[in-house]
PDB file of N, CA and C in Angstrom:
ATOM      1  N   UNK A   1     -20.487   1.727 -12.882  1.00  0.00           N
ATOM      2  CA  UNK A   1     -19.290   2.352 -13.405  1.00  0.00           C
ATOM      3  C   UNK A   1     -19.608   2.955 -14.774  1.00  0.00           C
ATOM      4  N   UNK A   2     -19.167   4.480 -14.912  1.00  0.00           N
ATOM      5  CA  UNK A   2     -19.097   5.356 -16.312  1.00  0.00           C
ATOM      6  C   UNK A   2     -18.518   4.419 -17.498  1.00  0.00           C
ATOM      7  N   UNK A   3     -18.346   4.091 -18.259  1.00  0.00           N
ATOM      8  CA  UNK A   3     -17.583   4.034 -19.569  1.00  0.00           C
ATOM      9  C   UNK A   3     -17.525   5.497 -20.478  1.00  0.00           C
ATOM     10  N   UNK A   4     -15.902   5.817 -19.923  1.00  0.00           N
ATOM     11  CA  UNK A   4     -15.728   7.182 -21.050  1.00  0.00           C
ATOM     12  C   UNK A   4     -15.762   6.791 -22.190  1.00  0.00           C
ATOM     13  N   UNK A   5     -15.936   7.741 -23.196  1.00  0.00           N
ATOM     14  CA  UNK A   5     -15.543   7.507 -24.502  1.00  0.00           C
ATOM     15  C   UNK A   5     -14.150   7.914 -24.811  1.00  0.00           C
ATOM     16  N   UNK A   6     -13.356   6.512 -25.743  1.00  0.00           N
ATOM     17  CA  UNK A   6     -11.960   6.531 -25.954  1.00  0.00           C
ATOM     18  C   UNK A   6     -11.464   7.851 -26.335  1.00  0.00           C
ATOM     19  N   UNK A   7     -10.360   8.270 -25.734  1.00  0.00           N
ATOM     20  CA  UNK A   7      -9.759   9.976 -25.984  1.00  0.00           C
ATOM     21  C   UNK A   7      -9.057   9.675 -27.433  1.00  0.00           C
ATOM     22  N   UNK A   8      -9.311  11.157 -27.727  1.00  0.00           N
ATOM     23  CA  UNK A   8      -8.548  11.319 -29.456  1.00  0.00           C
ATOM     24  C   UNK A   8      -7.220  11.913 -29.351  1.00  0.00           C
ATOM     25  N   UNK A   9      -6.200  11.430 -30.401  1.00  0.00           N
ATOM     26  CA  UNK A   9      -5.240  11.988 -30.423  1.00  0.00           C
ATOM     27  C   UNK A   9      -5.436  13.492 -30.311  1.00  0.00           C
ATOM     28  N   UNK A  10      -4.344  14.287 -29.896  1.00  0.00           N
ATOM     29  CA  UNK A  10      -4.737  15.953 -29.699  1.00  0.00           C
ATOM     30  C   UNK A  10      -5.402  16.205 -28.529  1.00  0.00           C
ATOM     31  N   UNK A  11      -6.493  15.830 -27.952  1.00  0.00           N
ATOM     32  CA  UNK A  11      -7.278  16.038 -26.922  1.00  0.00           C
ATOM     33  C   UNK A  11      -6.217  16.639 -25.897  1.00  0.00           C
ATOM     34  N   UNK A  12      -6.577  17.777 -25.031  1.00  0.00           N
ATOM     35  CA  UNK A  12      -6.077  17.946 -23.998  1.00  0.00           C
ATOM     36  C   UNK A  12      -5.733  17.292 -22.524  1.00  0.00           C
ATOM     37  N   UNK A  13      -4.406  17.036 -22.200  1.00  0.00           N
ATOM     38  CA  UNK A  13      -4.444  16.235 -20.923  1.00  0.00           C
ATOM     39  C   UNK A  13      -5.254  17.082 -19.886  1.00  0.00           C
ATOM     40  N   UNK A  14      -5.358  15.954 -19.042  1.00  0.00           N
ATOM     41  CA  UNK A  14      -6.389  16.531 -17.783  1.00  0.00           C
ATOM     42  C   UNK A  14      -5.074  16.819 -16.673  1.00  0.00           C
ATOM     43  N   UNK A  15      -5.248  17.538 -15.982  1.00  0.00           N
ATOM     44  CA  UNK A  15      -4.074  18.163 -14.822  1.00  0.00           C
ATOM     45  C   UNK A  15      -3.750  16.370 -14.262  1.00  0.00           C
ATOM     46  N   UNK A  16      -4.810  15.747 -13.769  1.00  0.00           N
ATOM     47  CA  UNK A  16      -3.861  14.115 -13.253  1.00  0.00           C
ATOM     48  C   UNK A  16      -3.085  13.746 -14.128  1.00  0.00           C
ATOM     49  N   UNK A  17      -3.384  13.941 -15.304  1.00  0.00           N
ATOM     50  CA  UNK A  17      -2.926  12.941 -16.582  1.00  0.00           C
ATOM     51  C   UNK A  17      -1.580  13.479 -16.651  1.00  0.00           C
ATOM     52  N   UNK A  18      -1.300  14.641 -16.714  1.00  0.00           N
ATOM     53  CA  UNK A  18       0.167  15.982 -16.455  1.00  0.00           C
ATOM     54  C   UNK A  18       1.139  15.238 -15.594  1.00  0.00           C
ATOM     55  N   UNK A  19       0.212  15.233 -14.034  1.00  0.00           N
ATOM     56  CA  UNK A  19       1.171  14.737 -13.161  1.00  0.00           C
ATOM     57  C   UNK A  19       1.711  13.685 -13.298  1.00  0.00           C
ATOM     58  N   UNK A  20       0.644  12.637 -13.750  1.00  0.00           N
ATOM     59  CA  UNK A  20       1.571  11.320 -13.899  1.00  0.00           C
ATOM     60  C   UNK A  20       2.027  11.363 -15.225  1.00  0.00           C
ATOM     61  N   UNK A  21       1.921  12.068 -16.275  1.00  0.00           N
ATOM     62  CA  UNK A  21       3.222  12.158 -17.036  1.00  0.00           C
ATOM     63  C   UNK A  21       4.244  12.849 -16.892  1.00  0.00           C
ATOM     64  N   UNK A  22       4.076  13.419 -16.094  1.00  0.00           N
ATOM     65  CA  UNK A  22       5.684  14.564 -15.278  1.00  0.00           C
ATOM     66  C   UNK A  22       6.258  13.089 -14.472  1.00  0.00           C
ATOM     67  N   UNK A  23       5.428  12.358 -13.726  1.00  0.00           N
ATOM     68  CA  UNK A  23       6.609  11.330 -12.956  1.00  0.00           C
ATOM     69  C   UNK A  23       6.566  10.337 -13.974  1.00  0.00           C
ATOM     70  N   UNK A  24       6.280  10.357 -15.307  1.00  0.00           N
ATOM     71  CA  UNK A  24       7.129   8.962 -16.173  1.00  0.00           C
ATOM     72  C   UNK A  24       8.186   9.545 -16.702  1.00  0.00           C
ATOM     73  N   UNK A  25       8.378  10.714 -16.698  1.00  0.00           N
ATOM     74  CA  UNK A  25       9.470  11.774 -17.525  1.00  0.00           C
ATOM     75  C   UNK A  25      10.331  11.658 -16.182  1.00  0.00           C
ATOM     76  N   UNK A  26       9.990  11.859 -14.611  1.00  0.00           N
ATOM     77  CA  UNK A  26      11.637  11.184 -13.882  1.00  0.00           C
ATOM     78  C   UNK A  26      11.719  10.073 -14.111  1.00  0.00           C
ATOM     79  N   UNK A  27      11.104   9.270 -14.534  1.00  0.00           N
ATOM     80  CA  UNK A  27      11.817   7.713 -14.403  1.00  0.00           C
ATOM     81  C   UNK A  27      11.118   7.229 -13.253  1.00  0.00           C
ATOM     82  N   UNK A  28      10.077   7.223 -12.392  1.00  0.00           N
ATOM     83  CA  UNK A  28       9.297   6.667 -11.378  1.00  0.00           C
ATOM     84  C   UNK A  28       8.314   5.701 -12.045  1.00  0.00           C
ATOM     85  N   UNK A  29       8.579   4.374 -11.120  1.00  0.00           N
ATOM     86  CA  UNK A  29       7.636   3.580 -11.761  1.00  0.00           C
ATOM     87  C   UNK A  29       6.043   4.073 -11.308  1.00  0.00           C
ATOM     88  N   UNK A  30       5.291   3.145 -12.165  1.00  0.00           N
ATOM     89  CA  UNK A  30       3.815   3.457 -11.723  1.00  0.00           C
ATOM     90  C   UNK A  30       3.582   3.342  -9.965  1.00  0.00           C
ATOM     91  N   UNK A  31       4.254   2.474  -9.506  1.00  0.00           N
ATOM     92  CA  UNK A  31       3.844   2.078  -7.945  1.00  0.00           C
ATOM     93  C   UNK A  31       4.028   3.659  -7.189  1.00  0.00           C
ATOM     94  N   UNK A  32       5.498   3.912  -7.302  1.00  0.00           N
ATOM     95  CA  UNK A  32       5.646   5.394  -6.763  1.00  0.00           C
ATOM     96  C   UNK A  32       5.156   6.541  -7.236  1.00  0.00           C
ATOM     97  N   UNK A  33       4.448   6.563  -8.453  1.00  0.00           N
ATOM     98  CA  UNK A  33       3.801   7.290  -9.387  1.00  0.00           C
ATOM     99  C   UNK A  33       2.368   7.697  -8.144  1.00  0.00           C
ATOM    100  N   UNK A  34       1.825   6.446  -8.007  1.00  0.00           N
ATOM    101  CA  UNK A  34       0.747   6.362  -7.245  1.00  0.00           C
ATOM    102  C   UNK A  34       0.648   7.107  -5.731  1.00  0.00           C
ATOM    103  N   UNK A  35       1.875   6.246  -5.125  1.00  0.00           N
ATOM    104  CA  UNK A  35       2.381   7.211  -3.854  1.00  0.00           C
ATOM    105  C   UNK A  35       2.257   8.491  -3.982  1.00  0.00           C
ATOM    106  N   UNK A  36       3.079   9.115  -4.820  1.00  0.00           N
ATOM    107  CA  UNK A  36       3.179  10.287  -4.502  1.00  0.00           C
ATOM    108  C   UNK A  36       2.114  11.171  -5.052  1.00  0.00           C
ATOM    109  N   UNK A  37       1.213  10.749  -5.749  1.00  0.00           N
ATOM    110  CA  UNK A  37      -0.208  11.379  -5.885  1.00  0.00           C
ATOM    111  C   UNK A  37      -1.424  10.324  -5.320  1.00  0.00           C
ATOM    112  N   UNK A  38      -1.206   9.690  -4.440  1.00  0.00           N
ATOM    113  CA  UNK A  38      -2.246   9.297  -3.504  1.00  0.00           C
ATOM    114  C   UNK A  38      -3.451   8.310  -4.574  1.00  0.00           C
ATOM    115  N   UNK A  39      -2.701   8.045  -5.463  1.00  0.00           N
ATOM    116  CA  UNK A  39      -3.787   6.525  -6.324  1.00  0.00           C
ATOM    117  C   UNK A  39      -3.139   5.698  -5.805  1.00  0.00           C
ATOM    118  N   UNK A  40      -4.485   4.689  -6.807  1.00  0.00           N
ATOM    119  CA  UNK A  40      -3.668   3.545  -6.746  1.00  0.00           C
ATOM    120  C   UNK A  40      -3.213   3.417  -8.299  1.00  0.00           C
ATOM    121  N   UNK A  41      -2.463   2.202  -8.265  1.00  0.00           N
ATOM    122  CA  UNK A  41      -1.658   1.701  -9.265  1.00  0.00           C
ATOM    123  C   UNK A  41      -2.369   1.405 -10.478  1.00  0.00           C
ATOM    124  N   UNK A  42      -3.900   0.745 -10.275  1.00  0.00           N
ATOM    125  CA  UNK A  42      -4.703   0.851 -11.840  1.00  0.00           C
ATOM    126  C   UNK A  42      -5.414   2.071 -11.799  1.00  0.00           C
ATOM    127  N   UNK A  43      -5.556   3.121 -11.193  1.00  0.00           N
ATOM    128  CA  UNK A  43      -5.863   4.652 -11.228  1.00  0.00           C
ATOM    129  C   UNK A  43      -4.547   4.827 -12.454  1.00  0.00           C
ATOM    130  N   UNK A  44      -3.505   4.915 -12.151  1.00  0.00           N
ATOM    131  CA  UNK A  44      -1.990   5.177 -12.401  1.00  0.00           C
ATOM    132  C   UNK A  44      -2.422   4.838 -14.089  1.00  0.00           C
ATOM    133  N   UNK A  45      -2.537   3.186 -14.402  1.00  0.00           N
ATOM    134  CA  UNK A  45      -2.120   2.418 -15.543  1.00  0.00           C
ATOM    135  C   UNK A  45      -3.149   3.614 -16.423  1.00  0.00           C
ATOM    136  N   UNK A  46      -4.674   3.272 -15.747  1.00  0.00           N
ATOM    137  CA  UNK A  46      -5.907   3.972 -16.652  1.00  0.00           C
ATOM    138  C   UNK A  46      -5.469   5.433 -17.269  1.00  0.00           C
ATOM    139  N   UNK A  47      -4.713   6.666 -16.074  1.00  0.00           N
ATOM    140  CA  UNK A  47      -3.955   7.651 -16.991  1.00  0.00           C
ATOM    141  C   UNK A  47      -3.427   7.705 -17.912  1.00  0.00           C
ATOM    142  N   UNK A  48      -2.017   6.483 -17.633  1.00  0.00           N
ATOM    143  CA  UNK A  48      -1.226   6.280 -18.541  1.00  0.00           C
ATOM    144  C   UNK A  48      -1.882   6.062 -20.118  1.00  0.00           C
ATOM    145  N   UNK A  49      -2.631   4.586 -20.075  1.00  0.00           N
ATOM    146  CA  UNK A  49      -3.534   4.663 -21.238  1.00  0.00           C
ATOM    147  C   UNK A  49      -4.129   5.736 -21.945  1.00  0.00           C
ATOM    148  N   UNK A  50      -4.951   6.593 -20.868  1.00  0.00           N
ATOM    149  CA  UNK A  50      -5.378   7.988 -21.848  1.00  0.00           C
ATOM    150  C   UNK A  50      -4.281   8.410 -22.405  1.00  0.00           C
ATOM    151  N   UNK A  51      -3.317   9.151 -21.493  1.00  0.00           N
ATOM    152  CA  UNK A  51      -2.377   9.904 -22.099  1.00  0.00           C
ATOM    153  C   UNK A  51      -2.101  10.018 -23.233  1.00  0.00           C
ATOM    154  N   UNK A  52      -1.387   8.073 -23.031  1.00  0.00           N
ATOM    155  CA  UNK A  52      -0.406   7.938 -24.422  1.00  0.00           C
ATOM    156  C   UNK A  52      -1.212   7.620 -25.710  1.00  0.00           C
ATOM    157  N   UNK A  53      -2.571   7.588 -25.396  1.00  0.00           N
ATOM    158  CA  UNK A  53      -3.476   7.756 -26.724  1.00  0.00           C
ATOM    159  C   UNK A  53      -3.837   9.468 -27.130  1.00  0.00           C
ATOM    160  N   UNK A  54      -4.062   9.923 -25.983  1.00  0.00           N
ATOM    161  CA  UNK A  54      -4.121  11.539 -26.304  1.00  0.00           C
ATOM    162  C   UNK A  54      -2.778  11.923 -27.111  1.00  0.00           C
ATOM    163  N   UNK A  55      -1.384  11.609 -26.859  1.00  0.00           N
ATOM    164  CA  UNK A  55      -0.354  11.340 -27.421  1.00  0.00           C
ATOM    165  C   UNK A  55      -0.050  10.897 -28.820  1.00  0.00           C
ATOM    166  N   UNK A  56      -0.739   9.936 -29.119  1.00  0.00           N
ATOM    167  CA  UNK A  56      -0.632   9.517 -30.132  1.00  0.00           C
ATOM    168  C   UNK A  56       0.674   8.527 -30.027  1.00  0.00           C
ATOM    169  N   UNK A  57       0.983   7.936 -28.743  1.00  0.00           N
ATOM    170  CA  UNK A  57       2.101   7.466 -28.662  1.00  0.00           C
ATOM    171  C   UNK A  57       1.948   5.995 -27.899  1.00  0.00           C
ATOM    172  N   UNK A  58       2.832   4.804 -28.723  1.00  0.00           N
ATOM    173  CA  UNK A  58       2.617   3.700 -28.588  1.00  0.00           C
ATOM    174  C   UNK A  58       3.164   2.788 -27.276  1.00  0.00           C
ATOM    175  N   UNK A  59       4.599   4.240 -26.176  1.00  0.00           N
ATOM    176  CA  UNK A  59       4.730   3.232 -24.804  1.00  0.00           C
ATOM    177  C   UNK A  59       4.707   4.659 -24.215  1.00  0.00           C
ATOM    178  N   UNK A  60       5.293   4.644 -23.235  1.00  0.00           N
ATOM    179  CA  UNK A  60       5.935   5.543 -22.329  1.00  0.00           C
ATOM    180  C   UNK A  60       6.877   6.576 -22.360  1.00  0.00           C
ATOM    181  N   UNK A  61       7.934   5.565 -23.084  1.00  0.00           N
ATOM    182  CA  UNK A  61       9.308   6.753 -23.739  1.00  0.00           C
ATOM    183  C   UNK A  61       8.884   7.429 -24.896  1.00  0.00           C
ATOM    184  N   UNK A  62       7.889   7.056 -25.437  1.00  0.00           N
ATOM    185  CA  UNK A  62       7.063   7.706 -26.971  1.00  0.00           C
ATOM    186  C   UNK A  62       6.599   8.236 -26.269  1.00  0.00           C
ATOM    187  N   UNK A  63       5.704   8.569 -25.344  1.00  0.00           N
ATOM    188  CA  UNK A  63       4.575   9.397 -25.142  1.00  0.00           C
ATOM    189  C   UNK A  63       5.314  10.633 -24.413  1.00  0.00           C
ATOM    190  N   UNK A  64       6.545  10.509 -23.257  1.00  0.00           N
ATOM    191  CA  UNK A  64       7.697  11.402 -22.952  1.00  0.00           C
ATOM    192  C   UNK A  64       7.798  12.342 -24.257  1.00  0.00           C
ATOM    193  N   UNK A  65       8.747  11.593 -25.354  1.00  0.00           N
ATOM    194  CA  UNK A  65       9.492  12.531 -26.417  1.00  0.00           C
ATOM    195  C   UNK A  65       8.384  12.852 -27.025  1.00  0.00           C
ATOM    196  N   UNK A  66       6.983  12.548 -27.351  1.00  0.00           N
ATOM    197  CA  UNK A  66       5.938  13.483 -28.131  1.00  0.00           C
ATOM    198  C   UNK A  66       5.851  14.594 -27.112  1.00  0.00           C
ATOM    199  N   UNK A  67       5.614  14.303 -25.812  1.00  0.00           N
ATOM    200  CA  UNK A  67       5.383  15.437 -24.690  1.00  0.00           C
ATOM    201  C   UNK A  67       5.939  16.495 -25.106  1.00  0.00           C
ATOM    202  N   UNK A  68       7.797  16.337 -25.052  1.00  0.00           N
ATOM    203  CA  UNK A  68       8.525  17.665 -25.163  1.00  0.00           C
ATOM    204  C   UNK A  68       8.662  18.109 -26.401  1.00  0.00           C
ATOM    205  N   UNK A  69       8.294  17.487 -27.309  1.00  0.00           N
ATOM    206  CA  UNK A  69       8.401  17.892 -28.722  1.00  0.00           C
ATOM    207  C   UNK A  69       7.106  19.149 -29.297  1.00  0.00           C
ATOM    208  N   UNK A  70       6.190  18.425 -28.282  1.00  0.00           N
ATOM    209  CA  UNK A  70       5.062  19.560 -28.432  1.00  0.00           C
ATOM    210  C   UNK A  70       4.704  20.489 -27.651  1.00  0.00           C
ATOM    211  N   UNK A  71       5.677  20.659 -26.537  1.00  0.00           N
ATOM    212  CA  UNK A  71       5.877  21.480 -25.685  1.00  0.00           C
ATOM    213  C   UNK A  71       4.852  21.256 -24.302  1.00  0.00           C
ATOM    214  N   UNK A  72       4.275  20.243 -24.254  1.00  0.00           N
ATOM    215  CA  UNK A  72       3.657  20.086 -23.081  1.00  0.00           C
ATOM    216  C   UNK A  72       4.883  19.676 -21.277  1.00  0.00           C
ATOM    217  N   UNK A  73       6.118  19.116 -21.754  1.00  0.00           N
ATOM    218  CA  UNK A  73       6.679  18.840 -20.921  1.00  0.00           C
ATOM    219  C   UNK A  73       8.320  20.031 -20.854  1.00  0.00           C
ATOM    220  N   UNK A  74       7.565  21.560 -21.692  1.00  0.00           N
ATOM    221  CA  UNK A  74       8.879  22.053 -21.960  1.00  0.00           C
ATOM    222  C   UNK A  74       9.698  21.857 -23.137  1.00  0.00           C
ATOM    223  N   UNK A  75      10.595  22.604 -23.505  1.00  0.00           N
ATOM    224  CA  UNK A  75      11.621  22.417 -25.009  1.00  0.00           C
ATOM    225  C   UNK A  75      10.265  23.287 -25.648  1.00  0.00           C
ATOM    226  N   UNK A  76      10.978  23.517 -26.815  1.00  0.00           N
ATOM    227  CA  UNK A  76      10.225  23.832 -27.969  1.00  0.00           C
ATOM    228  C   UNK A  76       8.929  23.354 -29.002  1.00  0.00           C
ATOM    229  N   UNK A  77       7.893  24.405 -29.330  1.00  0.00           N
ATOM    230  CA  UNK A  77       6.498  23.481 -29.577  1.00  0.00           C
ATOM    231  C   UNK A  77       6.687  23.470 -30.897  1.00  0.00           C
ATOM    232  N   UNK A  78       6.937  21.745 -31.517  1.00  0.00           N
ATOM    233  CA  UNK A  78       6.936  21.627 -32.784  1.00  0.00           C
ATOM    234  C   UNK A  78       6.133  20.884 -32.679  1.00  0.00           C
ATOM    235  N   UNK A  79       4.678  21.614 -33.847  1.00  0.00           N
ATOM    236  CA  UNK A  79       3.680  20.559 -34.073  1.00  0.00           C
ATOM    237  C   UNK A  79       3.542  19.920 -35.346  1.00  0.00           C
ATOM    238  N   UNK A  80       3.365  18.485 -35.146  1.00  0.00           N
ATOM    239  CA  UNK A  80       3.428  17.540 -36.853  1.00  0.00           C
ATOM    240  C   UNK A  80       2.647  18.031 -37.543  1.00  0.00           C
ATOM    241  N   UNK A  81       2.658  17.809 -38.909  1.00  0.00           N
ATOM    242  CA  UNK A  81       1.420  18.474 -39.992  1.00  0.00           C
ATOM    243  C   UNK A  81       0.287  17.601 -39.875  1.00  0.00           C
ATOM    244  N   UNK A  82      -0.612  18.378 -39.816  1.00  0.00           N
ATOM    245  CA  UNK A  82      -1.947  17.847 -39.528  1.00  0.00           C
ATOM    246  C   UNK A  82      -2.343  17.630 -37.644  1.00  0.00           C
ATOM    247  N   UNK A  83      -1.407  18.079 -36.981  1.00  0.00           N
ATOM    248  CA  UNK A  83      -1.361  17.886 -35.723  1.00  0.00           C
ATOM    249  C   UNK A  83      -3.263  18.936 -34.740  1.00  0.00           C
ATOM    250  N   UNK A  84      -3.610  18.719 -34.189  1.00  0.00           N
ATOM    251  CA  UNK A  84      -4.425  19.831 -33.997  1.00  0.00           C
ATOM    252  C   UNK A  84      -3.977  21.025 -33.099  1.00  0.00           C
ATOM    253  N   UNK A  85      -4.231  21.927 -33.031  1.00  0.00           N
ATOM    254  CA  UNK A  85      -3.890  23.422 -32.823  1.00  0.00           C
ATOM    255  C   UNK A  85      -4.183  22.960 -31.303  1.00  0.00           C
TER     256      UNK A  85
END
């Protein structure tokens, strides 16, 4: 097994990482998360983890409202100071 190296805040999501943050933004738990993109459930968690570190965000509902705030999930792109481009 690879060991990635830990993702940095800013880093770009990867298109999986999208999808399963588009189904934490309906409200689908990880189990159906999985279903409906054909993982499994620690496939699911391991996204989540990147994400909400690519995020800079400490659960789920943080890593949601950074999403739309920076325009990755839609709304308007307000980026924090010092945020990367």
């Amino acid at each position: 097994m690879t060991t990635l190296p830990p993702p940095r805040v800013g880093a770009p999501l990867s298109a999986r990482e999208l999808a399963v943050l588009e189904g934490i933004a309906r409200g689908l738990p990880n189990a159906r998360i999985a279903v409906e993109l054909g993982l499994s459930t620690g496939t699911v968690a391991t996204h989540i983890r990147r994400l909400l570190a690519k995020l800079g965000a400490r659960d789920k509902a943080h890593g949601v409202g950074n999403a739309f705030r920076l325009g990755i999930l839609g709304g308007p792109v307000i980026r924090p100071r010092g945020w990367a481009a």
